[in-house]
Protein backbone atom coordinates (compact mmCIF):
# COMPACT_ATOMS: atom_id res chain seq x y z
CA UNK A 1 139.09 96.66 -128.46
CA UNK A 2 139.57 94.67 -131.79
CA UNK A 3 142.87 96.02 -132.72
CA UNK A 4 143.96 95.00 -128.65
CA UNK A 5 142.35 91.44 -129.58
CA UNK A 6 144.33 91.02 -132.62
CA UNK A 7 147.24 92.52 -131.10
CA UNK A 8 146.68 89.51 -128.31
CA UNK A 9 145.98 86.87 -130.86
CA UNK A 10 149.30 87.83 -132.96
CA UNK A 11 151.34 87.80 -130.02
CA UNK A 12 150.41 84.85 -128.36
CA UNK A 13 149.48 82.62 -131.74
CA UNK A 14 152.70 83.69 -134.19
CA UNK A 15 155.83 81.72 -133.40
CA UNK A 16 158.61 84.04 -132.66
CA UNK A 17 160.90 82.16 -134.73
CA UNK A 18 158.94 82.49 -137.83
CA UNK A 19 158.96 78.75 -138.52
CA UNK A 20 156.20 76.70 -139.04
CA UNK A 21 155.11 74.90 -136.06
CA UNK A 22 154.08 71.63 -138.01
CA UNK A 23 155.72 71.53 -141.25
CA UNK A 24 153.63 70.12 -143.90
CA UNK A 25 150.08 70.59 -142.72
CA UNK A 26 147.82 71.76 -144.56
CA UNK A 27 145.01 74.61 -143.06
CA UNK A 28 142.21 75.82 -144.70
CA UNK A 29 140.92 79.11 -143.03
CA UNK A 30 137.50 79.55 -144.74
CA UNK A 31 136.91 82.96 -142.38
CA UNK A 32 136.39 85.89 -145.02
CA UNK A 33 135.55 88.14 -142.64
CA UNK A 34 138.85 90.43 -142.09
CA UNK A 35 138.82 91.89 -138.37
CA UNK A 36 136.94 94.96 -138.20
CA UNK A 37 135.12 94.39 -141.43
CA UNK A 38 131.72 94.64 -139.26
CA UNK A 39 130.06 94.94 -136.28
CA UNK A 40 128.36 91.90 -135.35
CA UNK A 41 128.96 88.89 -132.76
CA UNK A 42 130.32 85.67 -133.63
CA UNK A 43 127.27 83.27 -133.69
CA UNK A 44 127.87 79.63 -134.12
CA UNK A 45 126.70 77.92 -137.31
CA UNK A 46 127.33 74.50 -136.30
CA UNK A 47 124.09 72.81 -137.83
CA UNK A 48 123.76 69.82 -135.64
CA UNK A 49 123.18 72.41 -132.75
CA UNK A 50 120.60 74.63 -134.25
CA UNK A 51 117.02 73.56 -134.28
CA UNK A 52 115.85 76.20 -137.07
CA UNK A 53 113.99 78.75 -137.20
CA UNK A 54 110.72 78.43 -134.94
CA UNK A 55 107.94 78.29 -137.43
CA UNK A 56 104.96 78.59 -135.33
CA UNK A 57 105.58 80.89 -131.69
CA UNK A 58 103.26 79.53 -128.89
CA UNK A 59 101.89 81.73 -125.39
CA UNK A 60 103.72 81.11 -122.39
CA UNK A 61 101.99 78.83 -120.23
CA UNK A 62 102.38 80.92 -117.10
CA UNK A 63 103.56 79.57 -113.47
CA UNK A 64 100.16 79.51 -111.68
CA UNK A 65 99.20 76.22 -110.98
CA UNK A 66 96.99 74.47 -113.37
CA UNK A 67 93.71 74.43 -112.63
CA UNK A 68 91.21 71.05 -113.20
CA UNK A 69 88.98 72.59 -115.78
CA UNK A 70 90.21 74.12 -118.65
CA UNK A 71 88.06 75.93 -120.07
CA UNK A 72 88.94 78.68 -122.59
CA UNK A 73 87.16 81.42 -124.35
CA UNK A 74 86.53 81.51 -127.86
CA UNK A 75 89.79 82.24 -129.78
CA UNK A 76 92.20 79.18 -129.15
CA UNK A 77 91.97 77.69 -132.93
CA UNK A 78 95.83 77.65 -133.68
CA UNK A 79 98.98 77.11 -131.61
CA UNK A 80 99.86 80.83 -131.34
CA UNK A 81 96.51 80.97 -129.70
CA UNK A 82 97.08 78.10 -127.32
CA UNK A 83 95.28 79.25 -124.25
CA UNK A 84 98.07 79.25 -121.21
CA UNK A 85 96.85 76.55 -118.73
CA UNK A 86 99.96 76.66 -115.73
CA UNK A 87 102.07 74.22 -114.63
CA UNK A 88 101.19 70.73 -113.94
CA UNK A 89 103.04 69.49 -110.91
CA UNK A 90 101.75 65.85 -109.83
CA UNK A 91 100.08 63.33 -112.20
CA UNK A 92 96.37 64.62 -110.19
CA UNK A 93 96.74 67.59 -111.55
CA UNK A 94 95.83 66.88 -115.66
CA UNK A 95 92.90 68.52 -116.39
CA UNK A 96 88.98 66.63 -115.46
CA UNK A 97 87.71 68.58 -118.19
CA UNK A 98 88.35 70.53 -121.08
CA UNK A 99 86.22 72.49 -122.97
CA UNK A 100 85.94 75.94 -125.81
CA UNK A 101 83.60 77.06 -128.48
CA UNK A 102 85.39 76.80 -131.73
CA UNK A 103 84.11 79.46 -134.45
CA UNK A 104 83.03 78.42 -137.59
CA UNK A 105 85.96 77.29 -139.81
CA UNK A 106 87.92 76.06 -137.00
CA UNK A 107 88.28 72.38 -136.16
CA UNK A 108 91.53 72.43 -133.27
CA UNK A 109 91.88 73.61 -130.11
CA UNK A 110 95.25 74.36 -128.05
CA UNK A 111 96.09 74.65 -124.44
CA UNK A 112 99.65 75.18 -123.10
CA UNK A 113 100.69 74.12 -120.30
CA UNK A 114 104.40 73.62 -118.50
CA UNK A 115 105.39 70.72 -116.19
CA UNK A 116 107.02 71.25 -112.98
CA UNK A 117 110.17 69.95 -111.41
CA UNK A 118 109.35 66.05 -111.33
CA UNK A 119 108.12 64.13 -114.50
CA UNK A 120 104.52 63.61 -114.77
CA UNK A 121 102.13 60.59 -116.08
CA UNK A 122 99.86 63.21 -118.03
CA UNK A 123 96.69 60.76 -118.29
CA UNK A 124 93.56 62.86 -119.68
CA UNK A 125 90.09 62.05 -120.42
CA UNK A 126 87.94 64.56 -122.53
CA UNK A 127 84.52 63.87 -123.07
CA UNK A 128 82.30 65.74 -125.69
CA UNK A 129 78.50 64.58 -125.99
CA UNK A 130 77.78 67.30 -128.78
CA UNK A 131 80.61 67.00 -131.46
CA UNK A 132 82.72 63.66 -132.37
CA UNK A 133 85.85 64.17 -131.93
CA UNK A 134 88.53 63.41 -134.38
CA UNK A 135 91.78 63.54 -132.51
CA UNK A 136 94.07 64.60 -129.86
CA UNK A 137 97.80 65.33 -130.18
CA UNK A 138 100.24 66.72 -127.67
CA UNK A 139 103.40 68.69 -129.18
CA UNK A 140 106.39 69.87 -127.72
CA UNK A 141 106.44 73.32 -126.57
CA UNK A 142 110.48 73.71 -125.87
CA UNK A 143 111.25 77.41 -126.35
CA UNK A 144 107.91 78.40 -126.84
CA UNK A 145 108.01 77.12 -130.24
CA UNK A 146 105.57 74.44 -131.41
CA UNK A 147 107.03 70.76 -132.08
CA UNK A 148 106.70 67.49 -132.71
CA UNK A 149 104.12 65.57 -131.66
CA UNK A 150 104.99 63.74 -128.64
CA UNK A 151 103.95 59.85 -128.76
CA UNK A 152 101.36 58.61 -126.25
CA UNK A 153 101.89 55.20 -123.55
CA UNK A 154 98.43 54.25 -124.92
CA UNK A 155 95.21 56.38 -126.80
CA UNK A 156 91.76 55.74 -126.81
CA UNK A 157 89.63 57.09 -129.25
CA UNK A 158 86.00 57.39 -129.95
CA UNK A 159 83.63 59.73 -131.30
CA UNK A 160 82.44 61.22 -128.16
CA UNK A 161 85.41 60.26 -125.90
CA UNK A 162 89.43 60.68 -126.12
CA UNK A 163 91.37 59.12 -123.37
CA UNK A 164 95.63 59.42 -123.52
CA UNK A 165 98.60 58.90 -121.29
CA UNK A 166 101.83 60.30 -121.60
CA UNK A 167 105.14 60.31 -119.85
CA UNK A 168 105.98 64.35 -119.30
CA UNK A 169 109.84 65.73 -118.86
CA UNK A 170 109.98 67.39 -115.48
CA UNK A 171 110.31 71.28 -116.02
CA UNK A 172 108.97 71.44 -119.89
CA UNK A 173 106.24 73.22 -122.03
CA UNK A 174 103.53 71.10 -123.96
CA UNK A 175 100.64 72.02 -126.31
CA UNK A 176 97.37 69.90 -126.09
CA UNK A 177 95.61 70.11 -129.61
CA UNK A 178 92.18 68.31 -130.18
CA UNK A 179 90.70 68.72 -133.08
CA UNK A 180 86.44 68.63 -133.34
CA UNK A 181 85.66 68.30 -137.36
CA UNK A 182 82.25 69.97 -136.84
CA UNK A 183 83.37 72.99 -134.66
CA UNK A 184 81.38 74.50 -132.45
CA UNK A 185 81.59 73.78 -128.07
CA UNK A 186 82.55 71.12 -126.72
């Protein structure tokens, strides 16, 4: 297959003449790799196209419907333990409530959750009269990799209450973080 594809290459790219199609130019062919030196693919290594290397992997969210109250077990204290909420489809369907029991050492919480085919006003309200809360942050999810943290219309924060909006892309994965100093449910 290679020597065909060099064959090809040779016979359709050399002129038959043997002159040099644009006299003067100057080409620099920084390939090293001679044909059949290996046995990989070509992979493009264009930087302004490649993200880099995903440093933290997150759950898939799933494709059920999100539900109202999110609620997870024990256990979602880092983004590769986001808890997979669905797919929120209207701006009714952000969660009413949100709640876990973080173990002790842990101060963050992650749900992840997918939009659906129309972009969503993501408005949530969580409410915690146990443990002050410290913060809330939503990060892109795009290939299952956590991101950046995606800026709010407006935030609201006190110790007992968190209330954010956000303007969703239709057909994308997010990860809500909130972060309780003292641990514990909520």
């Amino acid at each position: 297959m290679r020597l065909a594809l060099a064959a090809l290459c040779i016979w359709g790219c050399a002129d038959p003449s043997g002159a040099d199609p644009n006299p003067g130019d100057v080409v620099e062919d920084t390939d090293t790799t001679a044909i059949g030196d290996d046995d990989t693919d070509i992979t493009d290594t264009d930087s302004d196209s490649d993200t880099g290397p995903c440093l933290q992997e997150i759950p898939n969210p799933g494709g059920d419907p999100a539900p109202l109250n999110w609620t997870a077990p024990p256990g979602n204290v880092s983004p590769g333990q986001a808890y997979p909420m669905g797919v929120v489809n209207t701006d009714d369907d952000a969660p009413t409530y949100i709640g876990t029991t973080l173990p002790d050492g842990a101060d963050a919480a992650y749900w992840v959750f997918r939009t659906g085919p129309d972009a969503v006003i993501f408005q949530i309200h969580v409410q915690n009269s146990t443990n002050p809360f410290d913060s809330m942050h939503l990060h892109d999810g795009e290939d299952l990799c956590f991101g950046d943290e995606i800026s709010p219309l407006s935030t609201e924060i006190e110790p007992h209450h968190i209330d954010a909006r956000y303007v969703l892309d239709p057909e994308h994965v997010y990860v809500l973080e909130v972060t309780v100093p003292l641990g514990g449910w909520f």
